[in-house]
N, C-alpha and C. Protein backbone atom coordinates (compact mmCIF):
# COMPACT_ATOMS: atom_id res chain seq x y z
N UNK A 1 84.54 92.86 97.27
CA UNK A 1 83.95 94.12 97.61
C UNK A 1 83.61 94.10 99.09
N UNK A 2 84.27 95.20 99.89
CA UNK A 2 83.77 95.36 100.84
C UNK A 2 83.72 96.81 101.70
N UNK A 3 83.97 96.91 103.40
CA UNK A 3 83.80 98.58 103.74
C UNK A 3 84.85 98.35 104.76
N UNK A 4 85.69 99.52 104.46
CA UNK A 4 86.95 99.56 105.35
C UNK A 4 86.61 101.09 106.84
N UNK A 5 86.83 100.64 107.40
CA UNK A 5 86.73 101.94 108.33
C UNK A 5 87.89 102.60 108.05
N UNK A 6 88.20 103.69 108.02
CA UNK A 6 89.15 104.75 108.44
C UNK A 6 90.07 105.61 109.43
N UNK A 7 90.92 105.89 109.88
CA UNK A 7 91.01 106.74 111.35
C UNK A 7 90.77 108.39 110.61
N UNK A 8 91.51 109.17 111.27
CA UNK A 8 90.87 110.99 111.22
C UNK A 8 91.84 111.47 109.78
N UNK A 9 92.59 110.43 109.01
CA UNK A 9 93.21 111.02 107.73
C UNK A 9 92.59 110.42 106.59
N UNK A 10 91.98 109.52 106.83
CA UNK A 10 91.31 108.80 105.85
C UNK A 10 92.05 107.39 105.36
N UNK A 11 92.53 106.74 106.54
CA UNK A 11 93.67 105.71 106.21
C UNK A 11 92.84 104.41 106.11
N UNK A 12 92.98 103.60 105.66
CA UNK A 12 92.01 102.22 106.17
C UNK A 12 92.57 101.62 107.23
N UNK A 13 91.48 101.02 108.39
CA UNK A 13 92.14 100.99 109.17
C UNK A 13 91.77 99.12 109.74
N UNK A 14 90.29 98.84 109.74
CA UNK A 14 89.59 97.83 110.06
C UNK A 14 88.63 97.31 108.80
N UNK A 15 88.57 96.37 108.42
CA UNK A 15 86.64 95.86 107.98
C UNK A 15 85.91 96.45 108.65
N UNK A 16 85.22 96.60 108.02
CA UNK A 16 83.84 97.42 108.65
C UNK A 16 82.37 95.99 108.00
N UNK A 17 82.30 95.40 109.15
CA UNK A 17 81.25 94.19 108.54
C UNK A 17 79.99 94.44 109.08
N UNK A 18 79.71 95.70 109.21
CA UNK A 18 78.45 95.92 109.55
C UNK A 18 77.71 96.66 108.17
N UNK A 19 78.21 96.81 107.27
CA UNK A 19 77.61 97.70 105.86
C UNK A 19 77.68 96.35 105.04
N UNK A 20 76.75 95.90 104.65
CA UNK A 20 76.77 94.89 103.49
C UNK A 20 77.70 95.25 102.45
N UNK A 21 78.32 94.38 102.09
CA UNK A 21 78.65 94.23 100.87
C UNK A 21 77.94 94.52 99.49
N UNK A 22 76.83 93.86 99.78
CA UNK A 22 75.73 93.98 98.24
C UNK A 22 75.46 95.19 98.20
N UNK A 23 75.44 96.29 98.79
CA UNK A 23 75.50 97.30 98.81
C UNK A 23 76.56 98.53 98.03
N UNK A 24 77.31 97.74 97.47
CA UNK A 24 78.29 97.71 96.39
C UNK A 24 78.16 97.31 94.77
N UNK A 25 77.44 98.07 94.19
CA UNK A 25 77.02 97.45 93.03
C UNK A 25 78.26 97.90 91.71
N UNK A 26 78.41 96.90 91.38
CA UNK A 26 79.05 96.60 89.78
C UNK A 26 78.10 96.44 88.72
N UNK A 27 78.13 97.25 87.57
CA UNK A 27 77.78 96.90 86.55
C UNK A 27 78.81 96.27 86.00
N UNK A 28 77.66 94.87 85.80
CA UNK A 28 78.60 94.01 84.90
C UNK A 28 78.48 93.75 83.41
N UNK A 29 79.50 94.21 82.45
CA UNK A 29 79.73 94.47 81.31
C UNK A 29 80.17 93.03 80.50
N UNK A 30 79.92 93.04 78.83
CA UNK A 30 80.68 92.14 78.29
C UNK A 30 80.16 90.76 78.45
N UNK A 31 80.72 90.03 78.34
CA UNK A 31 80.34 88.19 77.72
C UNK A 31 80.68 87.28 79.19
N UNK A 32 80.83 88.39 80.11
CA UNK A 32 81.81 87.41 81.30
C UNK A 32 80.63 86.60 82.43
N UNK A 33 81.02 85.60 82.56
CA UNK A 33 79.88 84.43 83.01
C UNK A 33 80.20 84.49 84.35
N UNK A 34 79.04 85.11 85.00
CA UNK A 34 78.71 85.03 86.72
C UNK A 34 78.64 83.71 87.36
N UNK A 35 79.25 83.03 88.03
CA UNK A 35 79.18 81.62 88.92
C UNK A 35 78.62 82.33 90.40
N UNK A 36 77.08 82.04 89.86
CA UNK A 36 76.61 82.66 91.45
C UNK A 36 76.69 81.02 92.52
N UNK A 37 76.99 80.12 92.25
CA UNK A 37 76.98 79.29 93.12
C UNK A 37 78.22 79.16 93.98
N UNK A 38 79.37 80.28 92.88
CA UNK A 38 80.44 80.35 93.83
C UNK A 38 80.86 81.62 94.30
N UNK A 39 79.87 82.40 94.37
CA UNK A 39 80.23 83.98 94.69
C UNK A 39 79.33 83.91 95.69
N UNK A 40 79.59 85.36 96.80
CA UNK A 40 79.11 85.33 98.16
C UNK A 40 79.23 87.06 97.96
N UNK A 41 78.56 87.22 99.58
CA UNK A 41 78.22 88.79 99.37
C UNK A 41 79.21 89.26 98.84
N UNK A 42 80.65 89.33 99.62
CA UNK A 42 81.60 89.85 99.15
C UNK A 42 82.01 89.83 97.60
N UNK A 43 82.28 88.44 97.64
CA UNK A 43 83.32 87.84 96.51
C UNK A 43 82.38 87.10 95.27
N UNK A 44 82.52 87.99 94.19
CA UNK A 44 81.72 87.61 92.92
C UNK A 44 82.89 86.79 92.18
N UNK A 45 82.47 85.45 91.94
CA UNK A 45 83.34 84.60 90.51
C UNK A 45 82.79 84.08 89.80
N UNK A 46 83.77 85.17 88.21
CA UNK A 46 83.50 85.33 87.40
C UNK A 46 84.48 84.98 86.13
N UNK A 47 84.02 84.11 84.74
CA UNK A 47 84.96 83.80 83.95
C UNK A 47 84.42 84.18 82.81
N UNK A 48 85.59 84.20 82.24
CA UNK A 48 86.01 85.08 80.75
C UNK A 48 85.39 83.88 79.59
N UNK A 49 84.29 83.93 78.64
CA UNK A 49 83.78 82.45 77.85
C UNK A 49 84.77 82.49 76.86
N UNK A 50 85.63 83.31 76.77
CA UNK A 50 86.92 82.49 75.60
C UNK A 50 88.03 82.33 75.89
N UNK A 51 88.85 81.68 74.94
CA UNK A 51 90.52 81.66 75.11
C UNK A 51 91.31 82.99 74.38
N UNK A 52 92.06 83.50 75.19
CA UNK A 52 92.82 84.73 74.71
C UNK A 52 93.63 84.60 73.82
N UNK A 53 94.08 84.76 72.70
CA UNK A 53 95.43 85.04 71.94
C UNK A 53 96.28 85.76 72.93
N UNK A 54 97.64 85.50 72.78
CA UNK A 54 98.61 86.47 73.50
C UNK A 54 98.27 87.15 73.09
N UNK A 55 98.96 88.50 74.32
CA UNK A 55 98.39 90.11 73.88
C UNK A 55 96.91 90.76 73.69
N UNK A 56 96.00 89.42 73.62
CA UNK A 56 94.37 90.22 73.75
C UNK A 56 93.97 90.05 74.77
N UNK A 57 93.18 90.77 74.47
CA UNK A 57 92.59 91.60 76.16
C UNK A 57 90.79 91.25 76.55
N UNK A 58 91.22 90.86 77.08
CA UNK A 58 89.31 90.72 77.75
C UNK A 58 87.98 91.95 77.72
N UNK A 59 86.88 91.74 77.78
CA UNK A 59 86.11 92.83 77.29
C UNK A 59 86.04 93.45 78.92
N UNK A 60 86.01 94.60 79.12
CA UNK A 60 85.43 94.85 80.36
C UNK A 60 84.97 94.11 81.24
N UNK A 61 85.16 94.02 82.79
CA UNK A 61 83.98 93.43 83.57
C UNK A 61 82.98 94.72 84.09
N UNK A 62 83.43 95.35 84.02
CA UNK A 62 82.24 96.74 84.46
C UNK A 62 82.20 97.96 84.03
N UNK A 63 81.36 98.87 83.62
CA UNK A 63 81.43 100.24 83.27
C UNK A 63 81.17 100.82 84.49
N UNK A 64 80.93 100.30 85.56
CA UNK A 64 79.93 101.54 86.97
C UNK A 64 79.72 100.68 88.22
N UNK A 65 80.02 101.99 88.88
CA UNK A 65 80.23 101.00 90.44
C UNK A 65 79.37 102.06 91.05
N UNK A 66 78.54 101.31 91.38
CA UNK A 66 77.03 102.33 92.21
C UNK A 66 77.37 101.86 93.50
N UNK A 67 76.77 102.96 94.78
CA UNK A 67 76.13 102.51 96.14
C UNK A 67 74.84 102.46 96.33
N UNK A 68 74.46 101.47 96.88
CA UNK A 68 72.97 101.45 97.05
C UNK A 68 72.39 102.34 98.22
N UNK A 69 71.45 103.31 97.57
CA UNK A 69 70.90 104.40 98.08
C UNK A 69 70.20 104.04 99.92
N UNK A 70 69.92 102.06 100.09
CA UNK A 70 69.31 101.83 101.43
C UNK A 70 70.61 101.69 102.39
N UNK A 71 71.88 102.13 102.33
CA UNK A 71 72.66 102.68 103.14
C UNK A 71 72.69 103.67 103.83
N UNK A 72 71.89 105.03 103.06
CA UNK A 72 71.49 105.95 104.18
C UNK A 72 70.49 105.65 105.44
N UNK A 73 70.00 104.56 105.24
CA UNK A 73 68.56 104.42 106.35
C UNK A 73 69.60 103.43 107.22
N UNK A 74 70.83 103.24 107.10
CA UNK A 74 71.90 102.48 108.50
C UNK A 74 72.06 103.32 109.22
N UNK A 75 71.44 103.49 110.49
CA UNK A 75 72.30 104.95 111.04
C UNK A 75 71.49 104.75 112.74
N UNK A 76 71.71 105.10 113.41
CA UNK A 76 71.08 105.81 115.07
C UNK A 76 71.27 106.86 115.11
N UNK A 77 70.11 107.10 116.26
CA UNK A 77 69.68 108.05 116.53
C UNK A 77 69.66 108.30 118.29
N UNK A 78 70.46 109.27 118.27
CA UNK A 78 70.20 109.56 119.84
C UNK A 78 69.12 109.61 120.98
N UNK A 79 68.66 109.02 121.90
CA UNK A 79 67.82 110.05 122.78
C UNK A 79 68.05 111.45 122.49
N UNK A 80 66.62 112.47 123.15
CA UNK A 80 67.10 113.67 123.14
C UNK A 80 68.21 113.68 124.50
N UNK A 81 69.05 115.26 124.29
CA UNK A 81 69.83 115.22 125.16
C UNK A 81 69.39 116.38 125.88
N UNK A 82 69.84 117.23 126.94
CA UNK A 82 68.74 118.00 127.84
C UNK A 82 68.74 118.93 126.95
N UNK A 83 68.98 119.20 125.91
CA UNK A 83 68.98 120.36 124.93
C UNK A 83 67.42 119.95 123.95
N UNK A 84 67.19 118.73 123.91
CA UNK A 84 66.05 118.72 123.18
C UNK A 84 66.75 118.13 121.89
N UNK A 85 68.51 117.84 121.82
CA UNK A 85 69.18 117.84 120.50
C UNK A 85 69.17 116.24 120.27
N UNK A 86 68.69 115.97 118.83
CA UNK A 86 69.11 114.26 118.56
C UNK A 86 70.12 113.94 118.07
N UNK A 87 70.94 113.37 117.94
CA UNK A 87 72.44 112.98 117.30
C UNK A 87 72.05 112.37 116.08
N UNK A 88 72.15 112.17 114.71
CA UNK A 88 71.86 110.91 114.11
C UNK A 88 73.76 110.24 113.51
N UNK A 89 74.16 109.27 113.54
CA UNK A 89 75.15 108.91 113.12
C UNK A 89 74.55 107.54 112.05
N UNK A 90 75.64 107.83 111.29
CA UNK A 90 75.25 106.94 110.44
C UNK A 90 76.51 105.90 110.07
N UNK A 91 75.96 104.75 109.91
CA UNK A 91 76.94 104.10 110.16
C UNK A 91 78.42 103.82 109.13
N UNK A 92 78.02 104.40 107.83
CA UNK A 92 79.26 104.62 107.24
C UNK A 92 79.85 105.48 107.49
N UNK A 93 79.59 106.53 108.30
CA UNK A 93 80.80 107.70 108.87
C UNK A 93 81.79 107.03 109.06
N UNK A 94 83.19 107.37 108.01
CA UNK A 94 84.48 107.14 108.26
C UNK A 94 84.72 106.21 107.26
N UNK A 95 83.88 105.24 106.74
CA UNK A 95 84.19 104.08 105.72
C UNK A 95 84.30 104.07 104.52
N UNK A 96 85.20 103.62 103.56
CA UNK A 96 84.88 103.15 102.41
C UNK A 96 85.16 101.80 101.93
N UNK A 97 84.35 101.95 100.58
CA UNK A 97 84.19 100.82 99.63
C UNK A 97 85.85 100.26 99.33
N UNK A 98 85.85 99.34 99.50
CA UNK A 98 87.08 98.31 98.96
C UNK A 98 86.95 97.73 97.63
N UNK A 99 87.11 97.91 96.65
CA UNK A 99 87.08 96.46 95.64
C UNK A 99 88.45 96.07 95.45
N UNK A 100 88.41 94.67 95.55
CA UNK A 100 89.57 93.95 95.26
C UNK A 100 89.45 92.68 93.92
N UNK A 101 90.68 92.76 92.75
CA UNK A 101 90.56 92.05 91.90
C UNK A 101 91.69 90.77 92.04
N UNK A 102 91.29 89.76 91.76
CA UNK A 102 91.93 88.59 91.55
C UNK A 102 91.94 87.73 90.63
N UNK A 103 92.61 87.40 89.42
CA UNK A 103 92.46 87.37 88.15
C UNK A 103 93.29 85.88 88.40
N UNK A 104 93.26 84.96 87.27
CA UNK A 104 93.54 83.67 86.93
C UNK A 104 93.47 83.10 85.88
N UNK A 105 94.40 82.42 85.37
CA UNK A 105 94.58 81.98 84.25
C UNK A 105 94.72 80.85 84.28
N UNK A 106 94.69 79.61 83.30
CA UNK A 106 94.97 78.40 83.11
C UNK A 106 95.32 78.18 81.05
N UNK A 107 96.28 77.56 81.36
CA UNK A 107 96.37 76.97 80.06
C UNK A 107 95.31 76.44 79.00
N UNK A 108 95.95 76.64 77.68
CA UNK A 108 94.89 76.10 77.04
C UNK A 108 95.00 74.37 76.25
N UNK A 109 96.33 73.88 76.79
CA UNK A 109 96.51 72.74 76.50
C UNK A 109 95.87 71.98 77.55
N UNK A 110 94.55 70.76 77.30
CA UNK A 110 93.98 70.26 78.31
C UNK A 110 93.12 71.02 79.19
N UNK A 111 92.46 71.87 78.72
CA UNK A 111 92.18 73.06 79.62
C UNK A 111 91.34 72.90 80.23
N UNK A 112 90.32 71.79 79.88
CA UNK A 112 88.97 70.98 80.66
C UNK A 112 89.41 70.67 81.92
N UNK A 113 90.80 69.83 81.69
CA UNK A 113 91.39 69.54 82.83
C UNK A 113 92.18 70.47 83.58
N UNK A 114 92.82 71.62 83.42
CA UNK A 114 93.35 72.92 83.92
C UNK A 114 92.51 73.71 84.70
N UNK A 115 91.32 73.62 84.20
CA UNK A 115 89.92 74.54 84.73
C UNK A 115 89.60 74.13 86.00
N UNK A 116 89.56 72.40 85.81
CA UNK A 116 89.25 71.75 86.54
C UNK A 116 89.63 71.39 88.04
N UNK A 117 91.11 71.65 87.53
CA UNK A 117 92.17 71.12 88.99
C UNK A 117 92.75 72.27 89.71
N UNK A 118 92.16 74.20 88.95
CA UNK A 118 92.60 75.38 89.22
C UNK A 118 91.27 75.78 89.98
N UNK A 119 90.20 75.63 88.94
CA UNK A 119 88.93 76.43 89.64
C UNK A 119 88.04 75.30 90.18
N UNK A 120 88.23 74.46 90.44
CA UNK A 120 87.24 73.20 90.46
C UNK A 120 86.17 73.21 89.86
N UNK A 121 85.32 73.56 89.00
CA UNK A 121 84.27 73.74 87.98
C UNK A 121 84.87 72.64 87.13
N UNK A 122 83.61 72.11 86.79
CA UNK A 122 83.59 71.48 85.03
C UNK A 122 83.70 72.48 83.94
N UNK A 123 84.08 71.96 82.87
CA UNK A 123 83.97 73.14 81.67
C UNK A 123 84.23 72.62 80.68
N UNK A 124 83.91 73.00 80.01
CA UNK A 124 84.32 72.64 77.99
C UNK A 124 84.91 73.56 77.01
N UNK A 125 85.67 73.46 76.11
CA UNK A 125 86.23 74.26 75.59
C UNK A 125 86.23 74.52 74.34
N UNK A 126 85.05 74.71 72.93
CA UNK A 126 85.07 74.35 71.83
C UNK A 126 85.96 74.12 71.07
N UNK A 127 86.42 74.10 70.25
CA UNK A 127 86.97 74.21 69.49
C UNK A 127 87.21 75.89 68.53
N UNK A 128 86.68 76.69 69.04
CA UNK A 128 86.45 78.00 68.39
C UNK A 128 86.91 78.81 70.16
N UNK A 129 87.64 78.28 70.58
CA UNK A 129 88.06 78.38 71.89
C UNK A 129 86.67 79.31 73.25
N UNK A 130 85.18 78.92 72.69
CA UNK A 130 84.54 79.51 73.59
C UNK A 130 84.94 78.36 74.84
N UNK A 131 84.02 78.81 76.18
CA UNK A 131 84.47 78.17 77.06
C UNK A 131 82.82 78.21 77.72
N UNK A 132 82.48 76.46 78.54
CA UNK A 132 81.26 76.88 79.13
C UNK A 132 81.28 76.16 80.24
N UNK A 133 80.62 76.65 81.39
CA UNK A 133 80.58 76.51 82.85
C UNK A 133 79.59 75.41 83.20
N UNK A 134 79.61 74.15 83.56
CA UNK A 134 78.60 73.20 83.91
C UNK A 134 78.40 73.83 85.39
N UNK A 135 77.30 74.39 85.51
CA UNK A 135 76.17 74.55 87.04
C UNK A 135 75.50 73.24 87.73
């Protein structure tokens, strides 16, 4: 997740690393296990606690993607100008929100060890194919 500037059509054009990231909110949905020790403003990682059957599908990671309302208070403000007039600009003029997904898989033969040598995390894998994250 992040903020792209724009030019005058609405194209993306630059990062824009002056608007936080966290400022980007996901509701996060479903059974899916947050690794905040490996997520950063931007980049949330996040894993799925079971093993898939072919063809099934994971529960949601989100129903709702909010902006946080303390983005309007980013902004300057002009001196007056001999008119008495203030400018205010704000600093998302021109930007938007980016989200980007990156998805990964590993086998389920050895998968302690698959997890391991893909995501570098420890993990375990029951036997009822849940899956759990050593912190």
């Amino acid at each position: 997740r992040y903020w792209m500037n724009t030019d005058a059509e609405g194209n993306p054009t630059t990062k824009n690393t002056t608007i936080s990231p966290e400022w980007i909110h996901l509701n996060l949905t479903g059974n899916w296990i947050l690794d905040e020790s490996a997520s950063t403003d931007e980049r949330l990682v996040l894993y799925y606690p079971k093993v898939l059957a072919s063809g099934e599908t994971a529960d949601a990671i989100t129903d709702g993607i909010s902006i946080d309302s303390a983005i309007a208070n980013k902004m300057t403000k002009s001196e007056p100008d001999a008119n008495g007039v203030i400018t205010t600009t704000y600093d998302y003029d021109g930007a938007r929100f980016t989200l980007e997904v990156q998805v990964d898989a590993v086998q389920t033969h050895n998968a302690a060890d698959a997890i391991k040598s893909a995501w570098g995390v420890d993990a375990t894998v029951a036997d009822d194919g849940t899956l759990s994250i050593a912190r």
